[in-house]
Protein backbone atom coordinates (compact mmCIF):
# COMPACT_ATOMS: atom_id res chain seq x y z
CA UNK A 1 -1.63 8.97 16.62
CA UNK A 2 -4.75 9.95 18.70
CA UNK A 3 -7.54 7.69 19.19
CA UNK A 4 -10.64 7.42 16.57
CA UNK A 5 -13.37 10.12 17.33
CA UNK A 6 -16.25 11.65 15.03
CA UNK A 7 -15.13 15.07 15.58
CA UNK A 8 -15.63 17.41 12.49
CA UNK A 9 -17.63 15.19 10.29
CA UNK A 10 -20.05 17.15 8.08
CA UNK A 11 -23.90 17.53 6.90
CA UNK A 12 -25.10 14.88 9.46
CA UNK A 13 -23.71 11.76 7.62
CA UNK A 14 -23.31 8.89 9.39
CA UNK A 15 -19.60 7.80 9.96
CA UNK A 16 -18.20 4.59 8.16
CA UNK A 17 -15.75 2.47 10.40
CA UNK A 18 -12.46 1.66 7.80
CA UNK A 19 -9.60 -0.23 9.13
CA UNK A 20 -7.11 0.16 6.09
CA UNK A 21 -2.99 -1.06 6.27
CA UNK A 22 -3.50 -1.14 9.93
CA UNK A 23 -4.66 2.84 10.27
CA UNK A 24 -8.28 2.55 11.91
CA UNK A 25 -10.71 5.44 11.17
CA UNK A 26 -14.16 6.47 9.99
CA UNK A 27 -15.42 9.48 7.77
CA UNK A 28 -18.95 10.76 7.29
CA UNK A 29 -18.13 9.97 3.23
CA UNK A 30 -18.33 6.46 2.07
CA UNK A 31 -14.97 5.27 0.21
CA UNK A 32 -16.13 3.09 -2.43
CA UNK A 33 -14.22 -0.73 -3.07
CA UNK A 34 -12.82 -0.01 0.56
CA UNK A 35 -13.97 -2.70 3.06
CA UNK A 36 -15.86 -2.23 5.95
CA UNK A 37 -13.61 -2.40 9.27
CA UNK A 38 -14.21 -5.98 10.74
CA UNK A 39 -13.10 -5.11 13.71
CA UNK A 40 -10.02 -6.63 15.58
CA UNK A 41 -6.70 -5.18 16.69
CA UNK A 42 -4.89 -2.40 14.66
CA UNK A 43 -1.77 -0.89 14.44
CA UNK A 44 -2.78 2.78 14.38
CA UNK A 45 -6.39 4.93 15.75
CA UNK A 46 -6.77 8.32 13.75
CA UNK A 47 -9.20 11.31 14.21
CA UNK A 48 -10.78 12.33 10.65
CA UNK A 49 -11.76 16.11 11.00
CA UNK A 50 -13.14 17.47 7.88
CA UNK A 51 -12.46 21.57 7.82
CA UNK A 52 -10.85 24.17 6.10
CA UNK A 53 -7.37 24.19 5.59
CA UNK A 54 -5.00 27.27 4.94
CA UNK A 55 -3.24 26.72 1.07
CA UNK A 56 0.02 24.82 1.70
CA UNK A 57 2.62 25.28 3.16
CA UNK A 58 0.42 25.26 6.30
CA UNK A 59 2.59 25.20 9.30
CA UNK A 60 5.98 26.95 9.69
CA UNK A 61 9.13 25.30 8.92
CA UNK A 62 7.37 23.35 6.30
CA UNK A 63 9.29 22.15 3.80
CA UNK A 64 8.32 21.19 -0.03
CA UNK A 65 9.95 17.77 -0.65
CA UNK A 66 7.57 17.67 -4.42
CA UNK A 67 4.67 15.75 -5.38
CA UNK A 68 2.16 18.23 -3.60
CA UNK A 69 4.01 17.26 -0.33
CA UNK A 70 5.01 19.62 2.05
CA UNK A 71 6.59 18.58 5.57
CA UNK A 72 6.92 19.73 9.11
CA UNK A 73 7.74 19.19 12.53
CA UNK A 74 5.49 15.79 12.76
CA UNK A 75 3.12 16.85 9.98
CA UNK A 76 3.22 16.35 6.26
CA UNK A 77 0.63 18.77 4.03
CA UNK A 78 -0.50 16.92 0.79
CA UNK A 79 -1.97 18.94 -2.55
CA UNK A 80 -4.54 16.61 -4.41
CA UNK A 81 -4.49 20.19 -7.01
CA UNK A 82 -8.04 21.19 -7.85
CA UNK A 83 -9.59 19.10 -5.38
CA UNK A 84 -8.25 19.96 -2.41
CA UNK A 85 -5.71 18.72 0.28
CA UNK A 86 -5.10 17.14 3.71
CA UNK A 87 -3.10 17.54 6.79
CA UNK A 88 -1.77 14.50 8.78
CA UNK A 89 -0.71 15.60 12.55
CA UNK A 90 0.76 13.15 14.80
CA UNK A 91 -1.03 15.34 17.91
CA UNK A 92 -4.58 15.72 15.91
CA UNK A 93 -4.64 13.43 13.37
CA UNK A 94 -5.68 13.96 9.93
CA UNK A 95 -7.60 17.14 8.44
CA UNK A 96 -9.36 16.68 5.14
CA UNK A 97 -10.28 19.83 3.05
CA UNK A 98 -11.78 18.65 -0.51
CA UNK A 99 -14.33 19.38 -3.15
CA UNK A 100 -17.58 18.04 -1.83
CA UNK A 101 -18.29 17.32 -5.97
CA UNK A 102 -14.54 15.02 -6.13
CA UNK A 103 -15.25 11.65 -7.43
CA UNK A 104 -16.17 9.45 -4.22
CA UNK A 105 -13.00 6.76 -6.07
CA UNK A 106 -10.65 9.41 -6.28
CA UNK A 107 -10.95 10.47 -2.40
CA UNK A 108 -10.11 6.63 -1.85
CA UNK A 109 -7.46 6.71 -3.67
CA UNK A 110 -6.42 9.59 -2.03
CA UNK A 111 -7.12 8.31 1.43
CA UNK A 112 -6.06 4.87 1.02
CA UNK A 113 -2.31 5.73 -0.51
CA UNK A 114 -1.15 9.00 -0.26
CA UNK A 115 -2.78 10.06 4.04
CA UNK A 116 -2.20 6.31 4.89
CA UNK A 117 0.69 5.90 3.95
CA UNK A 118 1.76 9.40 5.97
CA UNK A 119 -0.09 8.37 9.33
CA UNK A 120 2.15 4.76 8.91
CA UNK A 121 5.81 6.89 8.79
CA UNK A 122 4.59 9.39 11.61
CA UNK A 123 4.30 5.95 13.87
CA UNK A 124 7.65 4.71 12.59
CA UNK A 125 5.58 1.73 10.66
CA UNK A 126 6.97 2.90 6.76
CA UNK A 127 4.90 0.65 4.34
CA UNK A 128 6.36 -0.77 1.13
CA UNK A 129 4.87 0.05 -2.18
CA UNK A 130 4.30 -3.44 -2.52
CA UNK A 131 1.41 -5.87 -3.96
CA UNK A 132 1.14 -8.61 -1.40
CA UNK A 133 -0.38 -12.31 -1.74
CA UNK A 134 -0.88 -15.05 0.67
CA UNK A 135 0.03 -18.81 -0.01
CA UNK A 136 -3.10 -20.49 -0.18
CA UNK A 137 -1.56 -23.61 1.35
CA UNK A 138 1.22 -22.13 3.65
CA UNK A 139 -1.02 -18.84 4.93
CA UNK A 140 2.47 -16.92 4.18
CA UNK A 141 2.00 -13.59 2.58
CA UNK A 142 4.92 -12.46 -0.24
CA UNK A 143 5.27 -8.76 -1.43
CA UNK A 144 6.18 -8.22 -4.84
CA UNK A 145 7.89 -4.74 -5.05
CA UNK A 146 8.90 -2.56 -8.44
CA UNK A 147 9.14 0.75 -9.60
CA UNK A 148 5.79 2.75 -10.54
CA UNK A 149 3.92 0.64 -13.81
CA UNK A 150 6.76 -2.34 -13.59
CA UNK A 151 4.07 -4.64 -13.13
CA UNK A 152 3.65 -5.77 -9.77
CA UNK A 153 0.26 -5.65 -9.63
CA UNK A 154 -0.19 -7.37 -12.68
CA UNK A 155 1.67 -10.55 -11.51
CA UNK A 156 -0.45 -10.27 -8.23
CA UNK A 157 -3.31 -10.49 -10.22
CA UNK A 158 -2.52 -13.46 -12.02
CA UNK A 159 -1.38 -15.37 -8.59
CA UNK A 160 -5.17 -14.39 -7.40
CA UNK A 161 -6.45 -16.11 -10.46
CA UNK A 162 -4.39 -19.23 -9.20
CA UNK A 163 -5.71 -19.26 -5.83
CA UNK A 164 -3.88 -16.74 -3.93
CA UNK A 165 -5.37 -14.35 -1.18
CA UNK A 166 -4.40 -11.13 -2.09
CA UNK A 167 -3.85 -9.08 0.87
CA UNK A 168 -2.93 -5.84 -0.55
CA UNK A 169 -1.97 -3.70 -4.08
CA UNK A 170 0.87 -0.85 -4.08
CA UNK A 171 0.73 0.14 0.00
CA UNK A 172 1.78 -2.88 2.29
CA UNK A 173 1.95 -1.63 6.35
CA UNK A 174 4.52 -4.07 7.86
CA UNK A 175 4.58 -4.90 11.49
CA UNK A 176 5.92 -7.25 13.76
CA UNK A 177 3.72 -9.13 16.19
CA UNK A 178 4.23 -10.18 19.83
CA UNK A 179 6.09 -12.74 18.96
CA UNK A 180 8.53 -10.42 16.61
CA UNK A 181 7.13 -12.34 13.33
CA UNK A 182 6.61 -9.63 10.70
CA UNK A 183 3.07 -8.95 9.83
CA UNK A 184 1.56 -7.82 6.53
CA UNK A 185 -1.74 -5.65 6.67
CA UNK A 186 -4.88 -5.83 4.10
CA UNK A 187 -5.32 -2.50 2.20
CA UNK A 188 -8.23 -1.97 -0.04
CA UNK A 189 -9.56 -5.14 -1.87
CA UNK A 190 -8.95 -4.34 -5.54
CA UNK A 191 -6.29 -3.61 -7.60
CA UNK A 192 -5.45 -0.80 -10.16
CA UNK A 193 -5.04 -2.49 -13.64
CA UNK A 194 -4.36 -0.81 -16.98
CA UNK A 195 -6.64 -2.12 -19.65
CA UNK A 196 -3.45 -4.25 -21.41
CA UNK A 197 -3.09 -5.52 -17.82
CA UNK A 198 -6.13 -6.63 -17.56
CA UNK A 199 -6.41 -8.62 -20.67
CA UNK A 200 -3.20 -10.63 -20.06
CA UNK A 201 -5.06 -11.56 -16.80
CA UNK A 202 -8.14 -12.84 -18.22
CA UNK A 203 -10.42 -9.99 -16.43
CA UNK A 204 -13.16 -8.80 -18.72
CA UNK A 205 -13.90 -4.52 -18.40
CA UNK A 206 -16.72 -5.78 -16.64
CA UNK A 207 -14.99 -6.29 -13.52
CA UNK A 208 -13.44 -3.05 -13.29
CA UNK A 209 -14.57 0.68 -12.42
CA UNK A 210 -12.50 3.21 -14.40
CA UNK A 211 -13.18 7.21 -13.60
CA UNK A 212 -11.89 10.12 -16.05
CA UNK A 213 -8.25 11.03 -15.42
CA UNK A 214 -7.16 7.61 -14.61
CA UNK A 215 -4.85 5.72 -16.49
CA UNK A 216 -5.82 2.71 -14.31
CA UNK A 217 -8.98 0.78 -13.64
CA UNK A 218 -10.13 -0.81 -10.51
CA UNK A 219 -10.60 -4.36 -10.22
CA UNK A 220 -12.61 -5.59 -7.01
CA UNK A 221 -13.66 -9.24 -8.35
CA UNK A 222 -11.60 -11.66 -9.95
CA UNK A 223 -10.00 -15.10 -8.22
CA UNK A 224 -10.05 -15.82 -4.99
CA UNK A 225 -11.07 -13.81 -1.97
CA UNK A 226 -9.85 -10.67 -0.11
CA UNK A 227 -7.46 -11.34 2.90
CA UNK A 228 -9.14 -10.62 5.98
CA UNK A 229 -6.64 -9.82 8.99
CA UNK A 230 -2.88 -9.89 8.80
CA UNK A 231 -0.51 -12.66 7.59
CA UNK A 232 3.45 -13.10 8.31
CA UNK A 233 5.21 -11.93 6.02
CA UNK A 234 7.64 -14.45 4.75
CA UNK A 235 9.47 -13.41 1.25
CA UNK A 236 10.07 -9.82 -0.26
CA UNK A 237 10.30 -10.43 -3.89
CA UNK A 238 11.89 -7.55 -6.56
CA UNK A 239 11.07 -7.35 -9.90
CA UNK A 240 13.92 -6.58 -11.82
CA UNK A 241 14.84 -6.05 -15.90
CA UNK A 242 16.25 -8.55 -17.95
CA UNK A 243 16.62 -10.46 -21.32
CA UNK A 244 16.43 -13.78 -20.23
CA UNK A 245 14.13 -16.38 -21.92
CA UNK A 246 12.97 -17.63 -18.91
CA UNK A 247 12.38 -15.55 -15.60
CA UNK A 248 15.13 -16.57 -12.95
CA UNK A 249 15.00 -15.89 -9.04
CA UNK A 250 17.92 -15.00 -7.15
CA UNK A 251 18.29 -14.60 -3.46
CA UNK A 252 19.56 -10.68 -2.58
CA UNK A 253 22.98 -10.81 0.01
CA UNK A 254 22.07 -8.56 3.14
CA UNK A 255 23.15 -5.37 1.97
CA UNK A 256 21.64 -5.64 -0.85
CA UNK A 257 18.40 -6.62 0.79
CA UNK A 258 18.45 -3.94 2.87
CA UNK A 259 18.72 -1.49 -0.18
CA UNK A 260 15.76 -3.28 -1.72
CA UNK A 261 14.00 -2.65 1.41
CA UNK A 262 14.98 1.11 1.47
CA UNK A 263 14.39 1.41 -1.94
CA UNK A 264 10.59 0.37 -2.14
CA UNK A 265 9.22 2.05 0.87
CA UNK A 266 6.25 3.89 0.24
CA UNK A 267 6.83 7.43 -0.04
CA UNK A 268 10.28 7.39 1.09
CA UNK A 269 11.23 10.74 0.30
CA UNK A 270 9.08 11.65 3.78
CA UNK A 271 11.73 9.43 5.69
CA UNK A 272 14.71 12.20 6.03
CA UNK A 273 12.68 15.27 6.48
CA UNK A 274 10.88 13.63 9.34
CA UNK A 275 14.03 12.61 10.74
CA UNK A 276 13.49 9.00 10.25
CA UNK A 277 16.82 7.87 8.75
CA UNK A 278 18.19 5.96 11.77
CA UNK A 279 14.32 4.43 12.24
CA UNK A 280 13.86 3.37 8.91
CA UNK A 281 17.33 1.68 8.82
CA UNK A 282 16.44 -0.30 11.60
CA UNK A 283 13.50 -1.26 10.69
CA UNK A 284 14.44 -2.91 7.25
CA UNK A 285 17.71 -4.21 9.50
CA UNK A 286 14.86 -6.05 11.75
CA UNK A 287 12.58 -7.13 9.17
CA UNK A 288 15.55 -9.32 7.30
CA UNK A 289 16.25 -11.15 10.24
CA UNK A 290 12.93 -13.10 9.57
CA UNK A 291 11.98 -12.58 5.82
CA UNK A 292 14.27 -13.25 2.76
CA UNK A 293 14.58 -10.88 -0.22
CA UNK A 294 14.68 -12.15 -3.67
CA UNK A 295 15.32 -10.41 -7.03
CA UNK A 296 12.90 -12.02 -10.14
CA UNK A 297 14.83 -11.00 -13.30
CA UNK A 298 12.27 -10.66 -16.20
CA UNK A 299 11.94 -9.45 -19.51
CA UNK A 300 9.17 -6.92 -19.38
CA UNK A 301 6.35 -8.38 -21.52
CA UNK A 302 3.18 -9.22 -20.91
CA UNK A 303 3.88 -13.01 -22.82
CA UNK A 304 5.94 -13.85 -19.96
CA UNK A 305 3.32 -13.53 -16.89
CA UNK A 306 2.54 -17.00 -16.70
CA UNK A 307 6.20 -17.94 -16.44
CA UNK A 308 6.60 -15.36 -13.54
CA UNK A 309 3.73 -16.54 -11.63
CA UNK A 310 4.98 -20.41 -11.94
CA UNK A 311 8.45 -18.37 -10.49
CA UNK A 312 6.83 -17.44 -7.98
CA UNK A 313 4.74 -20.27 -6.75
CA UNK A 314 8.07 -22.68 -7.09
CA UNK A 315 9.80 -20.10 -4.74
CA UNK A 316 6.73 -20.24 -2.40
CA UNK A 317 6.70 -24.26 -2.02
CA UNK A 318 10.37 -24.18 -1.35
CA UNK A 319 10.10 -21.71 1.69
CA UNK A 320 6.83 -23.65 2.41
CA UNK A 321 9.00 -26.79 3.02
């Protein structure tokens, strides 16, 4: 992706720096319970250019693959509906063309998920739509991944309460470092709890910032603090349905590891249009040959969070040992 630059930023605002799931940028419109970028390395520089852009599909050859995405020869076209939409180029980065009156917590969201989580597949880094933790004892992050409202970030929130970093909620960027070790990047510090989530955490509505339309809140305070910089990624943890009593951890074989892997990517359905089947398959392939994938079988209820989070934690100290 190009490097950062200030080019197309409107009505004289002053840029803010963002370093989110590895993507470094800045935009002349402040994202609000997005940190500040603290600097350091990253795995990805984009141009923000705020301008006009032509009603999708905006290139030719662009292909609708649903959910207001449309996808090109290294370029995927996202809808937001009413309030506008975005272009993310691998050659010019991203375009952003949205109601100047959209809700300053909507355009994070936005940002933060949906144009992130394109720039990361157009440099071959697919995320997983994960909520991610660090050990507070080991400094190893985990990534609990489940379908859309299974509860993932529930259960993350409840391991912050008990002293874990959380690193990131729903979009995890996955690297490896120099020394091959897979890395897990910080996204946005807060969380998107429903109200019934909430409560079984202990968080009060005080803690949270709702805005009409969403069926989630945000929750920026809570336990402990915000990861700052990445942590190696050391466990890959599914959440999967069940009727036990108690919730039970198994350890996935390879294949189906890899299928977990495949499964909860972020966006995945941008993978084969973008003609990143062979990538992505080698990618998962080269993350398991450092982190282990386990499948938590619950029942899902709310009664049984502090039994997963003790799951979790046991699983932790054994890979801690």
């Amino acid at each position: 992706m190009p490097l950062l630059t200030d080019q197309g930023q409107t009505q004289g605002n002053r840029l803010h720096p963002y370093l989110v799931s590895g993507v470094r940028f800045a935009l002349g419109h402040p994202l609000p319970l997005v940190a500040a970028d603290p600097g350091g390395p990253a795995l990805a520089q984009v141009a923000v250019t705020v301008a006009p852009l032509a009603p999708p599909p905006v290139a030719e050859a662009a292909v609708s693959i649903g959910m207001g995405m449309w996808v090109g020869p290294n370029r995927v076209l996202f809808s937001f509906g009413a309030h506008g939409r975005a272009l993310v180029d691998r050659v010019s980065g991203v375009t952003l063309d949205f109601d100047p009156a959209l809700d300053p917590h909507l355009l994070a969201q936005y940002f933060c998920g949906t144009l992130i989580s394109a720039v990361l597949h157009l440099c071959r880094l697919p995320p997983l739509h994960a909520s991610c933790l660090v050990h507070p004892a080991t400094g190893g992050a985990i990534a609990l991944v489940a379908r859309r409202g299974d509860g993932k970030s529930t259960l993350a929130a409840m391991l912050r309460e008990r002293g874990w970093r959380p690193l990131a909620d729903d979009v995890t960027a996955v690297a490896p470092a120099a020394n091959g070790v897979p890395q897990a990047w910080p996204g946005p510090p807060r969380f998107r709890l429903s109200p019934d989530s909430m409560a079984a955490v202990g968080l009060t509505d005080g803690t949270a910032v709702g805005f009409p339309g969403a069926a989630k809140n945000l929750v920026e305070k809570g336990g402990a603090p915000w990861q700052v910089g990445p942590a190696p990624l050391v466990a890959v943890i599914e959440l999967a349905d069940g009727t036990e009593e108690r919730p039970l951890v198994r350890p996935c074989a390879p294949h189906v590891a890899a299928t977990v892997l495949g499964a909860h990517t972020f966006r995945r359905r941008l993978i084969a249009p973008l003609g990143l089947v062979a990538d992505h398959a080698a990618r998962c392939l080269g993350l398991l040959s450092h982190v282990s994938v386990f499948r938590l079988v619950r029942r899902r209820d709310l009664g049984q969070l502090g039994g997963l989070a003790d799951a979790v934690e046991e699983l932790a100290d054994r890979l801690g040992r």
